[in-house]
N, C-alpha and C. Protein backbone atom coordinates (compact mmCIF):
# COMPACT_ATOMS: atom_id res chain seq x y z
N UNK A 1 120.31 144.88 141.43
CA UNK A 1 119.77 144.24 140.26
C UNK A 1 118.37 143.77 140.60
N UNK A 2 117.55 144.42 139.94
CA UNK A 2 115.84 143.48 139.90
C UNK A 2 115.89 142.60 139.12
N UNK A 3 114.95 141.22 139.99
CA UNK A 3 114.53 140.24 139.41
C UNK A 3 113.66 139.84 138.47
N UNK A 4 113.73 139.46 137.50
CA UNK A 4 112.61 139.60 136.48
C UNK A 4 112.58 138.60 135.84
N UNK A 5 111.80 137.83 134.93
CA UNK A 5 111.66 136.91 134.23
C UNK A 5 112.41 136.98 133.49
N UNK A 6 113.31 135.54 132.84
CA UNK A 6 113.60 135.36 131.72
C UNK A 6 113.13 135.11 130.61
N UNK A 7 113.45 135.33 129.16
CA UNK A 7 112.47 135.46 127.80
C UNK A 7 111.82 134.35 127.78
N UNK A 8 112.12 133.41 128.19
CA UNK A 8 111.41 131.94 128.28
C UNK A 8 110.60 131.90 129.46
N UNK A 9 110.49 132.79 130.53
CA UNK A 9 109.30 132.85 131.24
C UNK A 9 109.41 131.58 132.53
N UNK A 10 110.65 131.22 132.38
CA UNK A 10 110.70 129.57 133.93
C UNK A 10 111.38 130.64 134.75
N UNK A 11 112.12 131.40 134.47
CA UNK A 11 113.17 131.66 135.51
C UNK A 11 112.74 133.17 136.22
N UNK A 12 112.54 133.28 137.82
CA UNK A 12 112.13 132.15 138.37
C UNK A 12 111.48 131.19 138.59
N UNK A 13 111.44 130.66 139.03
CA UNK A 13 110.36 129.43 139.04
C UNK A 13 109.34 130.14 139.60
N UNK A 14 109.66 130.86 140.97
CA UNK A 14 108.19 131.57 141.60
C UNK A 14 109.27 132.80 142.12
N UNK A 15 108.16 133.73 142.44
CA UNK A 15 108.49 135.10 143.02
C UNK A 15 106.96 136.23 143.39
N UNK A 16 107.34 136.16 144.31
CA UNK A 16 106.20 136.51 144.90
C UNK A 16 107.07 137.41 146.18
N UNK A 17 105.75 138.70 145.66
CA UNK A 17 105.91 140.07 146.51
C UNK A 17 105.50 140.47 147.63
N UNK A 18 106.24 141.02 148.77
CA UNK A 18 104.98 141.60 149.84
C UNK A 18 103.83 142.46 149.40
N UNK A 19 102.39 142.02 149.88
CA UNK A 19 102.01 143.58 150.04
C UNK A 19 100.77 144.03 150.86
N UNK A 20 100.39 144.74 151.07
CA UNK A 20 99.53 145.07 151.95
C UNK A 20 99.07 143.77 152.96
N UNK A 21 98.33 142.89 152.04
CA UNK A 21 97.86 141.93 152.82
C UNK A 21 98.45 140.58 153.59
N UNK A 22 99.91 141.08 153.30
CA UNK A 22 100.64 139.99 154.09
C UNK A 22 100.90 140.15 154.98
N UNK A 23 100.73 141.31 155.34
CA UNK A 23 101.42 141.88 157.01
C UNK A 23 102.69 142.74 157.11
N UNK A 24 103.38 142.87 156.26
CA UNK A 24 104.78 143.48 156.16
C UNK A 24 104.50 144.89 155.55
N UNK A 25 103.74 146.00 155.85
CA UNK A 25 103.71 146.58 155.36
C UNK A 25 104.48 147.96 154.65
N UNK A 26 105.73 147.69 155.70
CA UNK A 26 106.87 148.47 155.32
C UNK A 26 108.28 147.55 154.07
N UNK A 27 107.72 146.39 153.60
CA UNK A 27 108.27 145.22 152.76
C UNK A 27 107.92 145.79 151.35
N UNK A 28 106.40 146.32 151.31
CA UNK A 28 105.34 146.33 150.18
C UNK A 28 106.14 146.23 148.50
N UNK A 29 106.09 145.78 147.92
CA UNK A 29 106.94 145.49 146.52
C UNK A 29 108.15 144.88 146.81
N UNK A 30 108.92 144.48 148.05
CA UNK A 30 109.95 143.65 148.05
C UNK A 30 109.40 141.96 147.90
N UNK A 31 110.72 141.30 147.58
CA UNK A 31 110.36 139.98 147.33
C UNK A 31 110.03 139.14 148.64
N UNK A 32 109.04 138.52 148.58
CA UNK A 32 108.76 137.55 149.35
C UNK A 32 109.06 135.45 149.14
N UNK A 33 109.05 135.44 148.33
CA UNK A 33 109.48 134.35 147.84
C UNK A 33 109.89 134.38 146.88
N UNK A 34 111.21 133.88 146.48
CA UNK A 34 112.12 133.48 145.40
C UNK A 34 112.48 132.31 145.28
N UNK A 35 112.14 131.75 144.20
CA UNK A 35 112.94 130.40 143.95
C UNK A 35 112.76 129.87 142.76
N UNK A 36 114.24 129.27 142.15
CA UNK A 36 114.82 128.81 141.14
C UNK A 36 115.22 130.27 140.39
N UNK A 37 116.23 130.69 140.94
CA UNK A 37 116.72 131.83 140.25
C UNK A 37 117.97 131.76 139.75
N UNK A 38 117.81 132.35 138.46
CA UNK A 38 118.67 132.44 137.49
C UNK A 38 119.49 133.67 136.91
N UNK A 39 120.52 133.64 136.90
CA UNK A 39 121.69 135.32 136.63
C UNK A 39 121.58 135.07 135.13
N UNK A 40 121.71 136.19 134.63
CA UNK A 40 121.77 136.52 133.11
C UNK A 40 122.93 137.32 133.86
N UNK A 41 124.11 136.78 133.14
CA UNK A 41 125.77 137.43 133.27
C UNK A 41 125.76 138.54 132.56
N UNK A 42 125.10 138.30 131.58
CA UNK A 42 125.04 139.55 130.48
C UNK A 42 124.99 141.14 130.72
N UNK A 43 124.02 140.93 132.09
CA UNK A 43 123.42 141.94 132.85
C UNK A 43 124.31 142.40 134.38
N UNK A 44 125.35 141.47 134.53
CA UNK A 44 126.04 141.67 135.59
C UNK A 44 127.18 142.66 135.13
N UNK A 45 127.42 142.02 134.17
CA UNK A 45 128.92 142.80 134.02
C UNK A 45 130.03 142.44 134.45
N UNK A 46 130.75 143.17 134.97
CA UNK A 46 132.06 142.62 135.52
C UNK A 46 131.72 142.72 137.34
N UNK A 47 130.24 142.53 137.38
CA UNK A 47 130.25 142.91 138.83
C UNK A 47 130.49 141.42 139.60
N UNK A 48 131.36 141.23 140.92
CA UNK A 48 131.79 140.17 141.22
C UNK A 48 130.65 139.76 142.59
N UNK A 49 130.21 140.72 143.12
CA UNK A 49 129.36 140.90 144.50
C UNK A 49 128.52 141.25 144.32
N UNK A 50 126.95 141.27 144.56
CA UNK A 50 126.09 141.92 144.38
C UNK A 50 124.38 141.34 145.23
N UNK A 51 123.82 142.14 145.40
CA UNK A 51 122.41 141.79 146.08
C UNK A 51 121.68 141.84 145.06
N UNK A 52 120.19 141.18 145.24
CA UNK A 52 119.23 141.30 143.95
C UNK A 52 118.43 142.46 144.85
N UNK A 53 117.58 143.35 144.39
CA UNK A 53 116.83 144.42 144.87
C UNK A 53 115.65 143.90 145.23
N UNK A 54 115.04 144.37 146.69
CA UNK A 54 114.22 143.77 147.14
C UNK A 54 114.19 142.12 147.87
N UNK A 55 115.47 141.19 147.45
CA UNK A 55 115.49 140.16 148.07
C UNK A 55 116.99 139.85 149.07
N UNK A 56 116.43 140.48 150.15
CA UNK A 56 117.57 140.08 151.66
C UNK A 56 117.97 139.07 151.77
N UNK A 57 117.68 137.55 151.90
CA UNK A 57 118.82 136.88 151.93
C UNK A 57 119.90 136.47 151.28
N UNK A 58 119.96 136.70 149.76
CA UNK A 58 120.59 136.35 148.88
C UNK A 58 121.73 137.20 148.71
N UNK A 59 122.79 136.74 148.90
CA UNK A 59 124.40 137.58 148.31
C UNK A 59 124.87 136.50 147.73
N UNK A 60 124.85 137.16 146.12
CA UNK A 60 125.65 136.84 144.89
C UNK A 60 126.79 136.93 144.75
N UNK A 61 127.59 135.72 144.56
CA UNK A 61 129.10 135.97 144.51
C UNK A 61 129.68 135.53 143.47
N UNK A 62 130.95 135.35 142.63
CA UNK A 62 131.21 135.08 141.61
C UNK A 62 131.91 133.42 142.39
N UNK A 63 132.50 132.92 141.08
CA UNK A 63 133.23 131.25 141.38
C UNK A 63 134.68 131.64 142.83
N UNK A 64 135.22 132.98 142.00
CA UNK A 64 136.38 132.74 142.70
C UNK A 64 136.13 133.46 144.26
N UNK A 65 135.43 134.37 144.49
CA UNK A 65 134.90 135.03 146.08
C UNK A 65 134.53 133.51 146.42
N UNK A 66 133.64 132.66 146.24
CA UNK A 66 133.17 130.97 146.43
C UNK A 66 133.63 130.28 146.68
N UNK A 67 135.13 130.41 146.22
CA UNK A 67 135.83 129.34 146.52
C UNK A 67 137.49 130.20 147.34
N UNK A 68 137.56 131.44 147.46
CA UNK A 68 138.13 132.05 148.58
C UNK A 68 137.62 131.59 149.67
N UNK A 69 136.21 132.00 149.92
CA UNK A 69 135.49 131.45 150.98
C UNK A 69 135.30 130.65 151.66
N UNK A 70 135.34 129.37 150.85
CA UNK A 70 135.21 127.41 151.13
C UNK A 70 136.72 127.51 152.01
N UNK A 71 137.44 128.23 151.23
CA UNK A 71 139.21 127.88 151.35
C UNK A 71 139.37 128.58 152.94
N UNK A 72 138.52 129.73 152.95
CA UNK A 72 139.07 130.28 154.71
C UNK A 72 138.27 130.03 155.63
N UNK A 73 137.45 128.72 155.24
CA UNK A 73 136.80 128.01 156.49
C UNK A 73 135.36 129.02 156.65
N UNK A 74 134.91 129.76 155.87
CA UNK A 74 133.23 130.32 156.20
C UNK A 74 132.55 129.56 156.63
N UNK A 75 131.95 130.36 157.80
CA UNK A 75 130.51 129.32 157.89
C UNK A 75 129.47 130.00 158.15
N UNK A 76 128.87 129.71 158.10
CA UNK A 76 126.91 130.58 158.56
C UNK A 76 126.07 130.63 156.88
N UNK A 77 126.73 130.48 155.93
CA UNK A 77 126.02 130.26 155.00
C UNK A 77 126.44 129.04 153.83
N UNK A 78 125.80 129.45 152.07
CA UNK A 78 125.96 127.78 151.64
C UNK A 78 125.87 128.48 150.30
N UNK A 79 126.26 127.90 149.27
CA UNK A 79 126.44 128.24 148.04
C UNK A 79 125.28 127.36 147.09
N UNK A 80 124.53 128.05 146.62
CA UNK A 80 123.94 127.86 145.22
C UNK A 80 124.00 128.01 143.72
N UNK A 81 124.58 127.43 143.27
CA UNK A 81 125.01 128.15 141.60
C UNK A 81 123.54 128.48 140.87
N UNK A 82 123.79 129.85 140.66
CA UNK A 82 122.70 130.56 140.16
C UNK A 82 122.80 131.26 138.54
C-alpha cells in the first residue's frame, strides 16, 4: 500500500522521500520520514497484515494480530493505532 495524503491534506503529518541528495541512493523514492500516519480501512480491505510501500519499519497489524501478540509476551517492538 502507498502512502498518500488524505482529502483533507494532515494525514501525514510529514513524509519525506529519499533522493539523490541524501545519500541513499539505492532508497531514491522510498520513504524517509513518516509521521502521523493514518489507514483509510476503506483501502485495506479485509487485509489483516500489511507493509506500507517504500516505508521499512512499519508492520501494520489489525486489533486482534495486537492483541494475540501483547497476549504471547512479544517483544522488540510497540503498537501505534494508526
Amino acid at each position: 500500500m502507498k502512502c498518500e495524503l488524505d482529502e483533507s491534506g494532515r494525514y501525514p503529518k510529514e513524509a519525506r522521500r529519499f533522493t539523490l541528495e541524501t545519500g541513499r541512493p539505492e532508497r531514491v523514492g522510498e520513504y524517509q520520514v513518516v509521521s502521523g500516519l493514518r489507514i483509510d480501512k476503506s483501502k485495506v480491505e479485509d487485509a489483516r497484515v500489511f507493509k506500507l510501500w517504500g516505508w521499512r519499519p512499519a508492520l501494520i497489524v489489525d486489533g486482534e494480530i495486537k492483541l494475540a501478540l501483547e497476549e504471547a509476551g512479544s517483544v522488540g517492538g510497540y503498537f501505534e493505532e494508526v
